[in-house]
Protein backbone atom coordinates (compact mmCIF):
# COMPACT_ATOMS: atom_id res chain seq x y z
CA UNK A 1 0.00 0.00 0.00
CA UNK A 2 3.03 2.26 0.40
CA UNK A 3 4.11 1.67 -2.93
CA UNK A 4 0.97 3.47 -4.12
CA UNK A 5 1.99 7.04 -2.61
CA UNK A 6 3.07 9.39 -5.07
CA UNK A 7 6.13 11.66 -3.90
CA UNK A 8 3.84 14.31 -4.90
CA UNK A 9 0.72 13.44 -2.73
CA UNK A 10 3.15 12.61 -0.14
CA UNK A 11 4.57 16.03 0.13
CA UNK A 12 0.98 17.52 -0.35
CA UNK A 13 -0.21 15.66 2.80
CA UNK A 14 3.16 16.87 4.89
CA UNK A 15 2.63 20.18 3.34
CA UNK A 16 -1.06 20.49 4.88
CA UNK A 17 -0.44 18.95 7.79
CA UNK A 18 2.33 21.39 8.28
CA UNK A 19 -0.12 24.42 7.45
CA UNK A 20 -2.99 23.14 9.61
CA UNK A 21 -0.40 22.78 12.79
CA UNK A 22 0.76 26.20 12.13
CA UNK A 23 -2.58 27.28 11.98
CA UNK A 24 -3.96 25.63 15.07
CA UNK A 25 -0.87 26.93 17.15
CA UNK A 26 -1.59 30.61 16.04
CA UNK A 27 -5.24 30.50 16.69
CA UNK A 28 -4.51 29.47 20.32
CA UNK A 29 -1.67 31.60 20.77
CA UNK A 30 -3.49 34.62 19.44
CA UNK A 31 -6.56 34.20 20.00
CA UNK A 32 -7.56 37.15 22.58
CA UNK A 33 -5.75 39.38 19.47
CA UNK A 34 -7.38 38.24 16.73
CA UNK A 35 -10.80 38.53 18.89
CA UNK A 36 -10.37 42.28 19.54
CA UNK A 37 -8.56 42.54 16.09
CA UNK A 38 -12.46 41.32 14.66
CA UNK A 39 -14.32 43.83 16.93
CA UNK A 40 -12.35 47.02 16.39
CA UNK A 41 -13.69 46.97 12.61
CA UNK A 42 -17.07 47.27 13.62
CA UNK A 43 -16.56 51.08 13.98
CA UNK A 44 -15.58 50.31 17.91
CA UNK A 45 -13.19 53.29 18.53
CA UNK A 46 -10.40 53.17 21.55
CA UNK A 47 -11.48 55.36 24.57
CA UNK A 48 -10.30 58.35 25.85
CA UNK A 49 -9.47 58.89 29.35
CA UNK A 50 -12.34 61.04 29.38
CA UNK A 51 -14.68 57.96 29.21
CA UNK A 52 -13.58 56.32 32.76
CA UNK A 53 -15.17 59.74 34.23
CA UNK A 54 -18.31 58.64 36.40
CA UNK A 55 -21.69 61.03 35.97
CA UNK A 56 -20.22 62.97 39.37
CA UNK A 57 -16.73 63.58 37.44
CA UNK A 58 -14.83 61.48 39.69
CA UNK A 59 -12.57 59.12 38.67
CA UNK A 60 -13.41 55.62 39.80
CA UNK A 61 -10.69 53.59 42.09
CA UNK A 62 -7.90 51.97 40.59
CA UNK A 63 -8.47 48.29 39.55
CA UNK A 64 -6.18 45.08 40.75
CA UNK A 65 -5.02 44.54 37.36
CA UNK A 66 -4.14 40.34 38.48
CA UNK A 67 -7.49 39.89 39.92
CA UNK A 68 -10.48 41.94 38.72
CA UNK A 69 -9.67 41.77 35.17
CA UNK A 70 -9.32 38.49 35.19
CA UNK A 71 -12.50 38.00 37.21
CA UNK A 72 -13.96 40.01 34.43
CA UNK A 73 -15.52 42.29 37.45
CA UNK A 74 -15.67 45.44 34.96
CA UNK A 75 -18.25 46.67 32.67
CA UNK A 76 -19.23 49.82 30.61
CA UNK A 77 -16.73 51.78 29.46
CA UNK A 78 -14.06 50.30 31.17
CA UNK A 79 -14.38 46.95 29.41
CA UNK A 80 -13.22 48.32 26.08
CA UNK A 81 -10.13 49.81 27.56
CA UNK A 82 -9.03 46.56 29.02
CA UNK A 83 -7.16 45.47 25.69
CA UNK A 84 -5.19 48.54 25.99
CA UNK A 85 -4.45 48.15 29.38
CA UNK A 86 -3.47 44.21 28.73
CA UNK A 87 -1.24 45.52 25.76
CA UNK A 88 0.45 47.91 28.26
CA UNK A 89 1.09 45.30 31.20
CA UNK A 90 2.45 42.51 28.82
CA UNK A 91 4.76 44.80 27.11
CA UNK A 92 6.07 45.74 31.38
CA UNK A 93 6.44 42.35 31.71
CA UNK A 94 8.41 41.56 28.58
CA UNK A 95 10.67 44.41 29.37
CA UNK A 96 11.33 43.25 32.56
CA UNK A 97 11.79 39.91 31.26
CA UNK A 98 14.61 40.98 29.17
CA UNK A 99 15.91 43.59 31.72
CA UNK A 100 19.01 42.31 33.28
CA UNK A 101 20.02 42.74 37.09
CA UNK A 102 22.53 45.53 36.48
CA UNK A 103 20.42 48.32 34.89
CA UNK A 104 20.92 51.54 36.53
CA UNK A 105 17.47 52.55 37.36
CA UNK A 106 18.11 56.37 35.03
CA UNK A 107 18.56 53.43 32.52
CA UNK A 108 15.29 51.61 33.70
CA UNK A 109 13.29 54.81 33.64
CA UNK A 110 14.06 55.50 30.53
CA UNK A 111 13.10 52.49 29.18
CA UNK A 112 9.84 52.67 30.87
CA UNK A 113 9.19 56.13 29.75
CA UNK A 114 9.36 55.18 26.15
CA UNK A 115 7.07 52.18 26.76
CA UNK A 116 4.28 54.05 29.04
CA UNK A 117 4.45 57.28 26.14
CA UNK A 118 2.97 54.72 23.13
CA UNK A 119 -0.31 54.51 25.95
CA UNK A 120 -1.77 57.86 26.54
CA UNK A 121 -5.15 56.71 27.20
CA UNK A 122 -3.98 54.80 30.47
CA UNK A 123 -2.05 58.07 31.70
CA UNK A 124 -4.83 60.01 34.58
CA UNK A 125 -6.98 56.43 34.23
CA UNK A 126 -8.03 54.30 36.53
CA UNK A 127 -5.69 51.73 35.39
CA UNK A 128 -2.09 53.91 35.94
CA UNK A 129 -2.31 52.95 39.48
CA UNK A 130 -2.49 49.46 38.99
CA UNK A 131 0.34 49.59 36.56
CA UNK A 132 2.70 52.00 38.56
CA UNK A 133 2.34 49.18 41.08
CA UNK A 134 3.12 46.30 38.49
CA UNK A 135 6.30 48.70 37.89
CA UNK A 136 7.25 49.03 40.98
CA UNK A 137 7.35 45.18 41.97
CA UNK A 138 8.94 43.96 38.92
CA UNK A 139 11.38 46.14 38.70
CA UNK A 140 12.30 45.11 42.54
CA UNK A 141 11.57 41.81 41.83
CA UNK A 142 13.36 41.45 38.20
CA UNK A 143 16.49 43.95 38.45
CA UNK A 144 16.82 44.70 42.45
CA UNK A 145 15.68 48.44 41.67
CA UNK A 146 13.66 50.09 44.31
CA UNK A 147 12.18 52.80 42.54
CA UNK A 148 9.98 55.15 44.73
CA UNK A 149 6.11 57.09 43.67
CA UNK A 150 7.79 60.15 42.20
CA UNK A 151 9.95 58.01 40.35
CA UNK A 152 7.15 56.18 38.91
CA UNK A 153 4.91 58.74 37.84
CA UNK A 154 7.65 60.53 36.08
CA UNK A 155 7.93 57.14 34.02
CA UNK A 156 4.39 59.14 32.45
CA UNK A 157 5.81 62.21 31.42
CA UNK A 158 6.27 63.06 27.87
């Protein structure tokens, strides 16, 4: 029966089962992308920080990123700013993933100014204190930096 497959069906066969592994690995790996990636074109726009105001123009409290979000305990308007937010914290973590234990922190803050400038929309949200913390304990935990609240909000100026 082996003597009946054609070299050319046989690398048609490896060929697709190549492309359908491929294809199955980058479904699961992106998945949560390639869901928002299929929302924002139905005219969904990103929010402003203007839209995390409450009707009394207060700001609400700053979410646990590691437990409400994953929870899902947020609604409204705050639920479409969570991919940005997500986008935001994994590129923190892949920094400090990368970082290595000598940095200087001038060097560190630097670093994390350029990454927290590409995310206006978090700056004066509900979500900057949530990631000022995630800053603060990675970069203690990842590159023995102890990096103080001044420090960490001027990782948000421009």
């Amino acid at each position: 029966m082996i003597n009946n497959v054609s070299w050319q069906g046989y690398w048609i066969s490896i060929a697709l089962l190549t492309g359908s592994y491929y294809l199955i690995v980058f479904i699961l790996y992106y998945r949560n992308d390639f869901k928002y990636w299929l929302g924002s074109r139905d005219g969904e726009r990103i929010p402003s920080a203007a839209a995390f105001e409450t009707n009394d123009k207060k700001l609400h409290q700053p979410l646990l990123l590691s437990e409400e979000i994953i929870q899902g305990n947020v609604g409204g308007d705050k639920q479409e700013a969570i991919p940005i937010v997500q986008s935001l914290k994994d590129e923190v973590h892949a920094f400090f993933d990368e970082a290595y234990k000598d940095i200087t922190k001038k060097d560190l803050l630097v670093f994390l100014n350029g990454i927290t400038n590409k995310y206006p929309t978090v700056l004066d949200s509900p979500y900057q204190q949530s990631i000022n913390q995630l800053i603060v304990f990675l970069a203690e935990q990842n590159c023995s930096v102890h990096l103080n609240a001044e420090e960490v909000s001027g990782v948000w100026l421009r």
